[in-house]
Protein backbone atom coordinates (compact mmCIF):
# COMPACT_ATOMS: atom_id res chain seq x y z
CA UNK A 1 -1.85 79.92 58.23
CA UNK A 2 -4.89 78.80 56.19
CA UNK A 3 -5.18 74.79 55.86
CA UNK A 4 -4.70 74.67 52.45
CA UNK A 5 -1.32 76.29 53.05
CA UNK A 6 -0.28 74.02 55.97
CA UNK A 7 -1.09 71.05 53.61
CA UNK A 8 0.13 72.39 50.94
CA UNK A 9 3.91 72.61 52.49
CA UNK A 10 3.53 69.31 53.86
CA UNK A 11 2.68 67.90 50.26
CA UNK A 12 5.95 69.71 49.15
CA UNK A 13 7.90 68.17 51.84
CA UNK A 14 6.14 65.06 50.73
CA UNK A 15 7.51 65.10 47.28
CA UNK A 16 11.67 66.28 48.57
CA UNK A 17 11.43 63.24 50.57
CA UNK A 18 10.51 61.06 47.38
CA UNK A 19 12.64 62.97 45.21
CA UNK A 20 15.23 61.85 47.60
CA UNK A 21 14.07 58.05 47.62
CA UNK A 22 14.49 58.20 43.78
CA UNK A 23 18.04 59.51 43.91
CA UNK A 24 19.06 57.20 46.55
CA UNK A 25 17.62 53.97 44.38
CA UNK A 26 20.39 54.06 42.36
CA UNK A 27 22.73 53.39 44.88
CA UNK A 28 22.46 50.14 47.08
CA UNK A 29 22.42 51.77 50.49
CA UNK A 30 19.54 50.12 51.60
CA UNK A 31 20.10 51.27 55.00
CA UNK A 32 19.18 54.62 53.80
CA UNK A 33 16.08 53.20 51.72
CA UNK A 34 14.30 52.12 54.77
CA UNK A 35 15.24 54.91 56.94
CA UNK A 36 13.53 57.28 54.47
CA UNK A 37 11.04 55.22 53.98
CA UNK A 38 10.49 55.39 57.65
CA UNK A 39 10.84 59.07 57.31
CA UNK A 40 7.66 59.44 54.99
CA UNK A 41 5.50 56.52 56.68
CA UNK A 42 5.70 59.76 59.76
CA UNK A 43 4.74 62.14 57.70
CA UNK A 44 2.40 60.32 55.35
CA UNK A 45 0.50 58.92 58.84
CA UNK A 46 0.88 62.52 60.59
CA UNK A 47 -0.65 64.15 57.67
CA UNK A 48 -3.01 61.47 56.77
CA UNK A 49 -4.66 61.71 60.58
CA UNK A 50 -4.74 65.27 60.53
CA UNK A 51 -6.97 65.58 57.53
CA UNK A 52 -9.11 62.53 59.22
CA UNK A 53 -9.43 64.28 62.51
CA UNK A 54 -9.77 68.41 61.54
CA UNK A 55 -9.90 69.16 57.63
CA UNK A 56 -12.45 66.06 56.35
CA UNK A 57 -15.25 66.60 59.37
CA UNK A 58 -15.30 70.54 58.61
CA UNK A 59 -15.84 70.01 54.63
CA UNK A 60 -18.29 66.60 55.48
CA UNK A 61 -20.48 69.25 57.93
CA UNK A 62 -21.38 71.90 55.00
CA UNK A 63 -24.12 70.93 52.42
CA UNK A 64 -21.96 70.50 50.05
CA UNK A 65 -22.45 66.83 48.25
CA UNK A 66 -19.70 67.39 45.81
CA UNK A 67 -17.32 67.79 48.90
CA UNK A 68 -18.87 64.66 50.79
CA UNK A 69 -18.43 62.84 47.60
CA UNK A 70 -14.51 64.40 47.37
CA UNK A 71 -13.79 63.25 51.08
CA UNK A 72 -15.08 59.92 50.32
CA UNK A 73 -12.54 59.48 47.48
CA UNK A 74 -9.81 60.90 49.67
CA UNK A 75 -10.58 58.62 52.48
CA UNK A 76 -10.65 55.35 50.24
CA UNK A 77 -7.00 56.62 49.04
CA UNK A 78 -5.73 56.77 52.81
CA UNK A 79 -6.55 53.13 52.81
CA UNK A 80 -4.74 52.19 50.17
CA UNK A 81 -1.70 54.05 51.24
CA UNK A 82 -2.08 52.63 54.52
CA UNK A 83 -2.51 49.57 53.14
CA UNK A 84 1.24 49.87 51.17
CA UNK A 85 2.55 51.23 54.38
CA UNK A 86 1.74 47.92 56.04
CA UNK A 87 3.37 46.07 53.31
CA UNK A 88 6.23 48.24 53.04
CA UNK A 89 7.19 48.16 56.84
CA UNK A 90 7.24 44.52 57.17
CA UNK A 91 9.94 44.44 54.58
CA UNK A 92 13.78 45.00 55.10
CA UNK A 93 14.58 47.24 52.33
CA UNK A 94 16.90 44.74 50.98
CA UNK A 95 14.05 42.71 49.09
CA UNK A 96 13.50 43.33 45.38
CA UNK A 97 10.02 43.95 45.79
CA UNK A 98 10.97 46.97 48.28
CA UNK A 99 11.37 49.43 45.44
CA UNK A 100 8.81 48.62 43.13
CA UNK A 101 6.01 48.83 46.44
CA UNK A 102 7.81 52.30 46.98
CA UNK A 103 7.04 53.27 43.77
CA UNK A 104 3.09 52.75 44.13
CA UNK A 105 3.47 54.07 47.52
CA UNK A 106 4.74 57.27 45.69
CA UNK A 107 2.34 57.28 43.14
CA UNK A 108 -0.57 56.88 45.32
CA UNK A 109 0.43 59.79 47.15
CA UNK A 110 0.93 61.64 44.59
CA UNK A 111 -2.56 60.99 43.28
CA UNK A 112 -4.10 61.80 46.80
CA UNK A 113 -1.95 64.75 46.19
CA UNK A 114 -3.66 65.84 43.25
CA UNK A 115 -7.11 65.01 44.79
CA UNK A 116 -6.53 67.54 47.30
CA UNK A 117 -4.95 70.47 45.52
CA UNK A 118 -7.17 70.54 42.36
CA UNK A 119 -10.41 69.44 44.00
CA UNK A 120 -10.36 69.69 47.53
CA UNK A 121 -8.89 72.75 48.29
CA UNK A 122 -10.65 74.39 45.51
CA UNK A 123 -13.67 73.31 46.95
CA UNK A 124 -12.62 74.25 50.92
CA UNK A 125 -12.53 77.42 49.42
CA UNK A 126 -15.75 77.53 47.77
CA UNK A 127 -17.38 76.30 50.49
CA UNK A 128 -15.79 77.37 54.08
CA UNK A 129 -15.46 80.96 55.10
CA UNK A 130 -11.48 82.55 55.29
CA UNK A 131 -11.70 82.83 58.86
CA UNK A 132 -12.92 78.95 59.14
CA UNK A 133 -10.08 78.23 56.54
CA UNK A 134 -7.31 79.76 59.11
CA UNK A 135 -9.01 77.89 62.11
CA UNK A 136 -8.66 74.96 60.90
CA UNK A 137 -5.34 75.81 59.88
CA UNK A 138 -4.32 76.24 63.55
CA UNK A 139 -6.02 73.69 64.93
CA UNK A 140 -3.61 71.19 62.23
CA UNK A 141 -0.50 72.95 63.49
CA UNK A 142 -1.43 72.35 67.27
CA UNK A 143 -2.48 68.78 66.33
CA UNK A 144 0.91 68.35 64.30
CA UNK A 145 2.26 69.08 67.33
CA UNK A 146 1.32 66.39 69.36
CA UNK A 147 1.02 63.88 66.96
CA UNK A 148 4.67 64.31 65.77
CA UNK A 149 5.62 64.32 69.56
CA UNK A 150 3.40 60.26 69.85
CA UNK A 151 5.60 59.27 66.31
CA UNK A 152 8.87 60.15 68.03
């Protein structure tokens, strides 16, 4: 499966689990609020390493500056998701400030989201060969893989 498919279907799984957040903010289980926030801090830091480690080094080693400059931008997002993450997991779920950090959580990954479907993959297209682009799409799932296995 090519990257930009892997990533893709994480990105959608992504967006169930905050579609899910959403719906559950309306009740007061907050229980359930921190255990999917949990839930997404795994995938968010899964996904988040695996573009790091495989998909960002492969665009940053063509010649292309507009992709340097594109995985530049995505990096500086990671931090500030990370950053939210941090904040988010010292916090019970019970605190009133727990929802409205979830909701720039959200939102920043759903602008890193954007980053990477309009430009980035647009670009990993222009830029790698097919054969590269389903590579490094195995070498994500194998890394998944493990790294999922560490997060358990």
């Amino acid at each position: 499966m090519k990257v930009t498919v892997l990533l893709r279907n994480d990105h959608e799984a992504l967006k169930a689990l905050f579609s899910k957040f959403k719906k559950s903010s309306s009740g007061k289980n907050q229980n359930g609020k921190k255990d999917l926030f949990n839930e997404m801090r795994r995938e968010i830091l899964v996904h988040a390493q695996m573009e790091r480690e495989i998909l960002y080094p492969a665009l940053n080693a063509t010649s292309s500056s507009e992709a340097a400059a594109l995985v530049t931008k995505a990096e500086q997002q990671h931090r500030s998701v990370e950053k939210l993450i941090q904040e988010l997991n010292s916090m019970s779920g019970s605190e009133k400030t727990f929802e409205t950090k979830m909701e720039s959580l959200i939102e920043a990954v759903v602008d890193h989201i954007r980053l990477e479907e309009e430009e980035i993959f647009d670009e990993a297209r222009k830029i790698l060969p097919e054969y590269r682009l389903e590579e490094l799409g195995l070498e994500l799932e194998d890394r998944r893989k493990i790294l999922l296995s560490l997060a358990a």
